[in-house]
Protein backbone atom coordinates (compact mmCIF):
# COMPACT_ATOMS: atom_id res chain seq x y z
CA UNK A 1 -21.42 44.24 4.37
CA UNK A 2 -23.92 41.67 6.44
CA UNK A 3 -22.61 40.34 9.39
CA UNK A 4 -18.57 41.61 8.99
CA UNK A 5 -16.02 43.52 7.02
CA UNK A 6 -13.37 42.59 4.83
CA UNK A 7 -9.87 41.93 6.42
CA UNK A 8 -8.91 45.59 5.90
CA UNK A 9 -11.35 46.94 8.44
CA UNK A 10 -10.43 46.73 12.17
CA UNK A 11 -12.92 44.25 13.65
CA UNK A 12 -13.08 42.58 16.85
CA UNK A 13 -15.58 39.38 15.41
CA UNK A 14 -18.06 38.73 13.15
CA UNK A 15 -21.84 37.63 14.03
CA UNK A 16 -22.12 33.85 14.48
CA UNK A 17 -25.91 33.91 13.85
CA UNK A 18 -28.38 33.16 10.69
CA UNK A 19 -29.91 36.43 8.70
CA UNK A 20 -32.97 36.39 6.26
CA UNK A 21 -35.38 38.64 4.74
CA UNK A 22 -32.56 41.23 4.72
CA UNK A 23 -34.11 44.78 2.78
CA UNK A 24 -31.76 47.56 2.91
CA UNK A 25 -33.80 51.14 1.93
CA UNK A 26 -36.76 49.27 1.29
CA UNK A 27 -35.10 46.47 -1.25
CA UNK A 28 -34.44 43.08 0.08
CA UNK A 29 -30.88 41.67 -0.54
CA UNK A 30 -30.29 38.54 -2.39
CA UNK A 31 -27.72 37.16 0.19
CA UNK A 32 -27.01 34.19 -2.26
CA UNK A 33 -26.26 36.77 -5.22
CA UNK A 34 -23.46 38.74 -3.31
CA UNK A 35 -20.69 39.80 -5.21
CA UNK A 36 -18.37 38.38 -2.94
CA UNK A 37 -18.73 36.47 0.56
CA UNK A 38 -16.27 35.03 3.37
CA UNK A 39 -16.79 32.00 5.53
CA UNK A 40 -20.46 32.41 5.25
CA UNK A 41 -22.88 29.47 4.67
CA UNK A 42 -26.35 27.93 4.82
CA UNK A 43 -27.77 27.68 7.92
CA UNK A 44 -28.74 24.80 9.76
CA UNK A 45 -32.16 23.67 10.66
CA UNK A 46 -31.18 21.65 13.45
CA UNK A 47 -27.59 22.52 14.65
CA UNK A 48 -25.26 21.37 17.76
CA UNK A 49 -22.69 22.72 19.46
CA UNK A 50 -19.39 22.46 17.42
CA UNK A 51 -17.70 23.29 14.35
CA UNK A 52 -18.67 21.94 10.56
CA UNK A 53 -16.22 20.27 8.47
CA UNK A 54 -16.96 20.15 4.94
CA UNK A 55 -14.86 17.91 3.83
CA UNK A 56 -13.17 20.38 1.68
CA UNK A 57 -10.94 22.09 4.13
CA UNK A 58 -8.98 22.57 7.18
CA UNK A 59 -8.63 24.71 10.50
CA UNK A 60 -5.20 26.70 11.06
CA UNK A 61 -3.69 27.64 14.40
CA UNK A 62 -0.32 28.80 15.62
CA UNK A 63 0.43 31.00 12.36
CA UNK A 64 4.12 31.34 13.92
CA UNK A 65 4.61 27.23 14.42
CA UNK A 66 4.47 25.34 17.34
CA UNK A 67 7.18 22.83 18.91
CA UNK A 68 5.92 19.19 19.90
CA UNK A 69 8.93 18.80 22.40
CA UNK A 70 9.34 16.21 24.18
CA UNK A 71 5.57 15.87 25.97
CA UNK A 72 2.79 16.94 24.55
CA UNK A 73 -1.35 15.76 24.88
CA UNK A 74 -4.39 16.80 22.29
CA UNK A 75 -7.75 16.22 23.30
CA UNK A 76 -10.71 16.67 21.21
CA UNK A 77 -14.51 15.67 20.44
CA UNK A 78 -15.64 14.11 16.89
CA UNK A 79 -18.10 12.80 15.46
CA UNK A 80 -18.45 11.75 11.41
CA UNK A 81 -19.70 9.04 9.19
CA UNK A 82 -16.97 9.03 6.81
CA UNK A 83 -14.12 6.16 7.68
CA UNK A 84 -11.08 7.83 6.62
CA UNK A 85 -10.10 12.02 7.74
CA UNK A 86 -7.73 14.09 8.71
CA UNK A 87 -7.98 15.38 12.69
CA UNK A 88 -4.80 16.70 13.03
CA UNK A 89 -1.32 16.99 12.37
CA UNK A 90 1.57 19.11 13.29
CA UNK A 91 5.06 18.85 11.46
CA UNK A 92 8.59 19.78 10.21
CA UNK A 93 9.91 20.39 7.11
CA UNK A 94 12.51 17.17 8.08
CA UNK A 95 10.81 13.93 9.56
CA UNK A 96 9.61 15.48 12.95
CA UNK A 97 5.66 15.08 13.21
CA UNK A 98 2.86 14.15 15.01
CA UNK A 99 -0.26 13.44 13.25
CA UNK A 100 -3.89 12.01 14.26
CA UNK A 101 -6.04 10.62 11.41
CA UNK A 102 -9.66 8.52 10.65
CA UNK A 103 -8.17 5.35 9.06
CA UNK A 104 -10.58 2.41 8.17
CA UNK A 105 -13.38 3.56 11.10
CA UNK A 106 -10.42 3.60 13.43
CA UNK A 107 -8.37 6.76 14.95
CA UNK A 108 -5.10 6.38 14.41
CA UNK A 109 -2.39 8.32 16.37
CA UNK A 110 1.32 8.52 14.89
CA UNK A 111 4.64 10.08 15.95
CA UNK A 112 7.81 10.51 14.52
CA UNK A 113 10.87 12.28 16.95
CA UNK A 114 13.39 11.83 13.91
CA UNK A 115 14.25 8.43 14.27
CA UNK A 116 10.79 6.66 12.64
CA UNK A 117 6.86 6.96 12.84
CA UNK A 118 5.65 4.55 15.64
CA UNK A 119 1.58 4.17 15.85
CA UNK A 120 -1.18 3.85 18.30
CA UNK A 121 -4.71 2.61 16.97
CA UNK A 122 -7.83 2.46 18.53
CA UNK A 123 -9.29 -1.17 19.00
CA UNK A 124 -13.03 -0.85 18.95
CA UNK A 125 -14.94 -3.68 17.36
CA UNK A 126 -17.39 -0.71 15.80
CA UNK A 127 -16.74 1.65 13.81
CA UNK A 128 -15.25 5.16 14.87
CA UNK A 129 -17.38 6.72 12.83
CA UNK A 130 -21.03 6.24 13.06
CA UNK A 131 -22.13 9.58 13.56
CA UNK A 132 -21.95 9.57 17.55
CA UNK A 133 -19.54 11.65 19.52
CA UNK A 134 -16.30 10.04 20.57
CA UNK A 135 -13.77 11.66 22.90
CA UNK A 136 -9.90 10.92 22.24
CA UNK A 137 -6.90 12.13 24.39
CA UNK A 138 -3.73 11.26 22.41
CA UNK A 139 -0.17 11.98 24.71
CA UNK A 140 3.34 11.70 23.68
CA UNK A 141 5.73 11.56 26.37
CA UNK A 142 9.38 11.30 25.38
CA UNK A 143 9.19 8.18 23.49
CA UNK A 144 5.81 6.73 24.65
CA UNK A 145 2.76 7.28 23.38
CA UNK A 146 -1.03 6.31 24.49
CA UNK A 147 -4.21 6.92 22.76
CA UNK A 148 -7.46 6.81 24.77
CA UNK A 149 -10.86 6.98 22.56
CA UNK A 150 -14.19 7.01 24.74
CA UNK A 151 -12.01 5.37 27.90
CA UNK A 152 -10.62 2.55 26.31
CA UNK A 153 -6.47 3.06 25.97
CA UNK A 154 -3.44 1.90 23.72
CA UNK A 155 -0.45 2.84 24.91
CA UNK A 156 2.88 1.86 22.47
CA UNK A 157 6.80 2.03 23.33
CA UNK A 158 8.89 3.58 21.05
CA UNK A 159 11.79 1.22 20.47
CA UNK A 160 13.88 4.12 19.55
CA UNK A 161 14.01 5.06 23.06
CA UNK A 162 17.20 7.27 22.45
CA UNK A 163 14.92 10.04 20.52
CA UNK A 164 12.48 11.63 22.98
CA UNK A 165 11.84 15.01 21.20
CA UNK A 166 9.94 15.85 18.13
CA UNK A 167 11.47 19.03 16.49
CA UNK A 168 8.39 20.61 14.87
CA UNK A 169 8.15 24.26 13.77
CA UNK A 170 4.83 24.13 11.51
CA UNK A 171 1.20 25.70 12.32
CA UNK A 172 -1.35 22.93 14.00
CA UNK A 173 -3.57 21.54 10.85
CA UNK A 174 -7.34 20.41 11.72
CA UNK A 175 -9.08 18.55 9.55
CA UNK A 176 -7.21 18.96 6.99
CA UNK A 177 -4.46 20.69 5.32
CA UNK A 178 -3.10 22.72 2.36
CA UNK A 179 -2.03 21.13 -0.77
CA UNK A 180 1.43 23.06 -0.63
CA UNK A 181 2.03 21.50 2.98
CA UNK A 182 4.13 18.63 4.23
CA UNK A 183 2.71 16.30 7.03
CA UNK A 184 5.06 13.76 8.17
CA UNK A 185 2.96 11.66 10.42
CA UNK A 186 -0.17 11.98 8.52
CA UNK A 187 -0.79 8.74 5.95
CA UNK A 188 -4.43 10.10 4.54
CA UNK A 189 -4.92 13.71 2.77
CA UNK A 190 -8.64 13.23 3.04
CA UNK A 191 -10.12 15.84 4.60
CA UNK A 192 -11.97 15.38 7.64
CA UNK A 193 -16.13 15.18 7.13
CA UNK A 194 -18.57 16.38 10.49
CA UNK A 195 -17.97 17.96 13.07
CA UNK A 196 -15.34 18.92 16.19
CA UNK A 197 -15.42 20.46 19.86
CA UNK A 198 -13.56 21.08 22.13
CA UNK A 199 -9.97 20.94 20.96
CA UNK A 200 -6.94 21.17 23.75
CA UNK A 201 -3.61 21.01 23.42
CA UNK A 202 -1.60 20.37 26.61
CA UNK A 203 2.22 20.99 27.23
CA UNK A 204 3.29 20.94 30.65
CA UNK A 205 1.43 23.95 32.62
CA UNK A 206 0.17 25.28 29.57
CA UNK A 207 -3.38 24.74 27.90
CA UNK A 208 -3.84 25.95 24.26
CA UNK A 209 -7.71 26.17 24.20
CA UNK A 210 -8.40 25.95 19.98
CA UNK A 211 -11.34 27.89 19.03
CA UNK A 212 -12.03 27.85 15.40
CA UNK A 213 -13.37 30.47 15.08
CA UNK A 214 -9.94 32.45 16.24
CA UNK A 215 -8.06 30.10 13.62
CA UNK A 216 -5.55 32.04 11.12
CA UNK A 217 -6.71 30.57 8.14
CA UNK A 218 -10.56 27.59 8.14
CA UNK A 219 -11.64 27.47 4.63
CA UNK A 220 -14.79 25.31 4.31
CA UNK A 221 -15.24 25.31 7.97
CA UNK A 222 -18.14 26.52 9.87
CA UNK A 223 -16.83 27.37 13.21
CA UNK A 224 -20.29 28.01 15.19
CA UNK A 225 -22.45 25.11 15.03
CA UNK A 226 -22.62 21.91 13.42
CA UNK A 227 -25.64 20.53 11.84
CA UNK A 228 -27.69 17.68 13.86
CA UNK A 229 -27.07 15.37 11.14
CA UNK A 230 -23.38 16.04 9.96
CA UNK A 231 -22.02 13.01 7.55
């Protein structure tokens, strides 16, 4: 087994590193004809700090679900060259979601506390997606919501000022999510393509650091460096 075990074996992490010219008693190893391999990939030849998307797949966190509340803040680093993506979205099985998504270039932030999806969009005159790293801070707070993308802010009023609390009890999605999975405030199932860094999720006191490499489930996601020219 190069570089880990299967999930039956007690393991504390795998090694985030690049192996070739592997022999074993004097044979080298085909590492591309294994009979079976787990969130392993190519290397890159000129990588980054962050985590690969595909484009095929998705990052899970909070296996047990996590409640938006009333207040809650996600901050994160992307960059891409596709125009339309899932970043994230957390839900309910009713109408209670928050979702951010790539929509035409743009980031688009949406919320739903139960009584209708209201929507922040970023108003750059360039695209969103050029392949550069943009910071966004999206916050919710009761029934307000801003969305700040590389300093520039959009801040919306709910006018159903009478619902302040979004009721979610679903996992956090990145980049994607399964087929079998609802996401209220999400309007694109196209996975996100490039690459991600520091995530944060803020509620009150409390700062959920997201390393994707710790997620439950990140199928088609490399979670230790992104390639130099991610698309």
């Amino acid at each position: 087994f190069p570089c880990g075990l299967p999930a039956s074996y007690t393991v504390t992490h795998s090694l985030a590193a690049c192996l070739r010219d592997v022999m074993f008693s004097g044979v080298q190893m085909k590492l591309s004809a294994a009979l079976s391999s787990h969130a392993a990939g190519s290397c890159f030849r000129r990588a980054q700090s962050g985590s690969f998307f595909s484009g095929s797949g998705y990052a899970a966190f909070m296996k047990e679900g996590y409640n938006v509340g009333s207040d809650v803040s996600v901050s994160l680093d992307f960059r891409s060259t596709a125009p339309d993506g899932v970043l994230l979205g957390i839900s309910s099985t009713k109408v209670d979601a928050i979702g951010l998504e790539l929509v035409s270039g743009q980031v688009v932030f949406n919320v739903n506390n139960g009584a209708g999806r209201i929507t922040a969009r970023s108003r750059s005159a360039v695209s969103m997606c050029d392949g550069r790293w943009r910071t966004l801070v999206a916050k919710k707070q009761k029934h307000s919501l801003s969305l700040t993308v590389d300093g520039v802010t959009v801040t919306v009023e709910n006018p159903y000022s009478s619902s302040t609390s979004a009721e979610t009890k679903n996992p956090i999605y990145v980049g994607g999510y399964p087929a079998d999975v609802k996401q209220n405030c999400l309007s694109s199932t196209e996975p996100f393509r490039g690459c991600m860094r520091n995530l944060r999720v803020f509620k009150g006191h409390v700062t959920d650091e997201l390393d994707f490499s710790a997620a439950f489930a990140h199928p088609h996601v490399f979670p230790h460096s992104c390639p130099d020219n991610a698309a």
